[in-house]
Protein backbone atom coordinates (compact mmCIF):
# COMPACT_ATOMS: atom_id res chain seq x y z
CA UNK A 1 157.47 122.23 46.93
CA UNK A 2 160.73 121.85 45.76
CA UNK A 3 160.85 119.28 43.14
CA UNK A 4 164.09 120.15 41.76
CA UNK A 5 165.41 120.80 44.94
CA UNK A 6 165.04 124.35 45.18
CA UNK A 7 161.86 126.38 46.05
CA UNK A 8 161.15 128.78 43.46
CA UNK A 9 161.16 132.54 44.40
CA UNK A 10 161.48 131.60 48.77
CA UNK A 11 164.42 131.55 50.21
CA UNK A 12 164.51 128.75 53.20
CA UNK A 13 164.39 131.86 55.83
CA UNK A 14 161.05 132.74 54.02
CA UNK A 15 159.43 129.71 53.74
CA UNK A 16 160.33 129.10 57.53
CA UNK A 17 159.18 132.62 57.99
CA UNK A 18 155.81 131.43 56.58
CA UNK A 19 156.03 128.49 59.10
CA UNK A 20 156.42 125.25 56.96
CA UNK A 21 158.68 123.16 58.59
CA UNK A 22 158.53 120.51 55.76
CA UNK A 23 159.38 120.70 52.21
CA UNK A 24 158.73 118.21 49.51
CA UNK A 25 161.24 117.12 46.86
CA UNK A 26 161.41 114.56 43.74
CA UNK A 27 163.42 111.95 43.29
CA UNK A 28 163.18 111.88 39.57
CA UNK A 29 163.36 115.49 38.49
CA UNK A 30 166.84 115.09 40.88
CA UNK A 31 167.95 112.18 39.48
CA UNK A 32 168.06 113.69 36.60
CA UNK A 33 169.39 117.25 37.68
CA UNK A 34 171.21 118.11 38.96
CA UNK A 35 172.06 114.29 39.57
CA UNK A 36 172.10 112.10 42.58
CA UNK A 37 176.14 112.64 42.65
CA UNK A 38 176.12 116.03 42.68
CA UNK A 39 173.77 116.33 45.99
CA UNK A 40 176.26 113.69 47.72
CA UNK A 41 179.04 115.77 46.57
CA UNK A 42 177.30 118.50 48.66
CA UNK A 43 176.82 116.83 51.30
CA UNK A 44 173.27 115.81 50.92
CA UNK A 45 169.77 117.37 49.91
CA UNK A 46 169.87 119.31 53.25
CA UNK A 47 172.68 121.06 52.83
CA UNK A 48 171.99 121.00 48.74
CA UNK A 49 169.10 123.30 49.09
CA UNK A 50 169.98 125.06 52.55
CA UNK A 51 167.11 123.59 55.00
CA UNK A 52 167.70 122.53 57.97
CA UNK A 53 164.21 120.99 58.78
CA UNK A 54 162.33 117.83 57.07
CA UNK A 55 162.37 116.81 53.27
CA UNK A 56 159.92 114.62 52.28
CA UNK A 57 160.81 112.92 48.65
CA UNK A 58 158.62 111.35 46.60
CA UNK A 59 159.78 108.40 44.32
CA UNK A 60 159.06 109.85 41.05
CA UNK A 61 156.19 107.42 40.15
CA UNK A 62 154.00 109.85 38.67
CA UNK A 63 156.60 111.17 36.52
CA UNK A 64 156.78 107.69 35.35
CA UNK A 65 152.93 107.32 34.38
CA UNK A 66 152.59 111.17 32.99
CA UNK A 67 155.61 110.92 30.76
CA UNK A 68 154.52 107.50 29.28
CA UNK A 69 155.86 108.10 25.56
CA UNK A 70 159.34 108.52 27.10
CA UNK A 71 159.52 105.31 29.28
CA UNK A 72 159.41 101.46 28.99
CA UNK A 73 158.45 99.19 31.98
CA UNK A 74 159.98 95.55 32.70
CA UNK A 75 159.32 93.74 35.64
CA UNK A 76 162.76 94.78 37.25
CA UNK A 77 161.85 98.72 36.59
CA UNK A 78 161.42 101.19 34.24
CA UNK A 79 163.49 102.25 31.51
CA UNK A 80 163.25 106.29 30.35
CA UNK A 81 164.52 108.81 28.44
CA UNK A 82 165.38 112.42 29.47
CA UNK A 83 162.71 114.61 29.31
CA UNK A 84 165.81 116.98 29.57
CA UNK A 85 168.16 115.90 27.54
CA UNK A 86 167.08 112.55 26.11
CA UNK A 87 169.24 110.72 27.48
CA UNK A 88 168.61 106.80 28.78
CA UNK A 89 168.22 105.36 32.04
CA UNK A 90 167.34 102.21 33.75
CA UNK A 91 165.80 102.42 37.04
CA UNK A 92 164.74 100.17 39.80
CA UNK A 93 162.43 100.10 42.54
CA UNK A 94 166.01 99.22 44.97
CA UNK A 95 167.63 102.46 43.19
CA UNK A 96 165.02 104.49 43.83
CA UNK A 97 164.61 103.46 47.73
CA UNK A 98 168.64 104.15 47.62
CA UNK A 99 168.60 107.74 45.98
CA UNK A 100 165.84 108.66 48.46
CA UNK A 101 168.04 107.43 51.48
């Protein structure tokens, strides 16, 4: 898994070594860092972490539910603060399908 959009202690040739030819990542924890610009800036979460094969991202919802005292939900999405930093945002379910694209 790499939620944050690195795999902790693998480097891609090792985890393709060990024949995964998937990876997941989260769309929260890289909303939030290193930020949604920063992997376009890179040229996307493929070339962001160095794979070359699938990524499957998750939306975040379980972020969402788990960090409850830090988020307040409308019926156009979810507003949250930084687990990080404690900072605000304002998600939607439309921003979320876009991040992941």
């Amino acid at each position: 898994m790499g939620s944050q959009g690195a795999i902790k202690t693998l480097t891609p040739e090792e985890v393709k070594a060990l024949g995964l030819a998937m990876v997941l990542a989260n769309t929260y924890h890289l909303y939030l860092r290193p930020g949604i610009g920063v992997i376009e800036k890179l040229g996307g979460l493929h070339k962001f972490m160095g794979w070359d094969q699938a990524i499957l991202t998750d939306s975040g919802g379980y972020q969402i539910f788990s960090l409850a005292r830090l988020r307040q939900v409308s019926d156009d999405g979810v507003t949250f603060r930084s687990h990080i930093d404690g900072s605000q945002h304002h998600i939607t379910p439309e921003l979320i399908i876009q991040f992941q694209e």
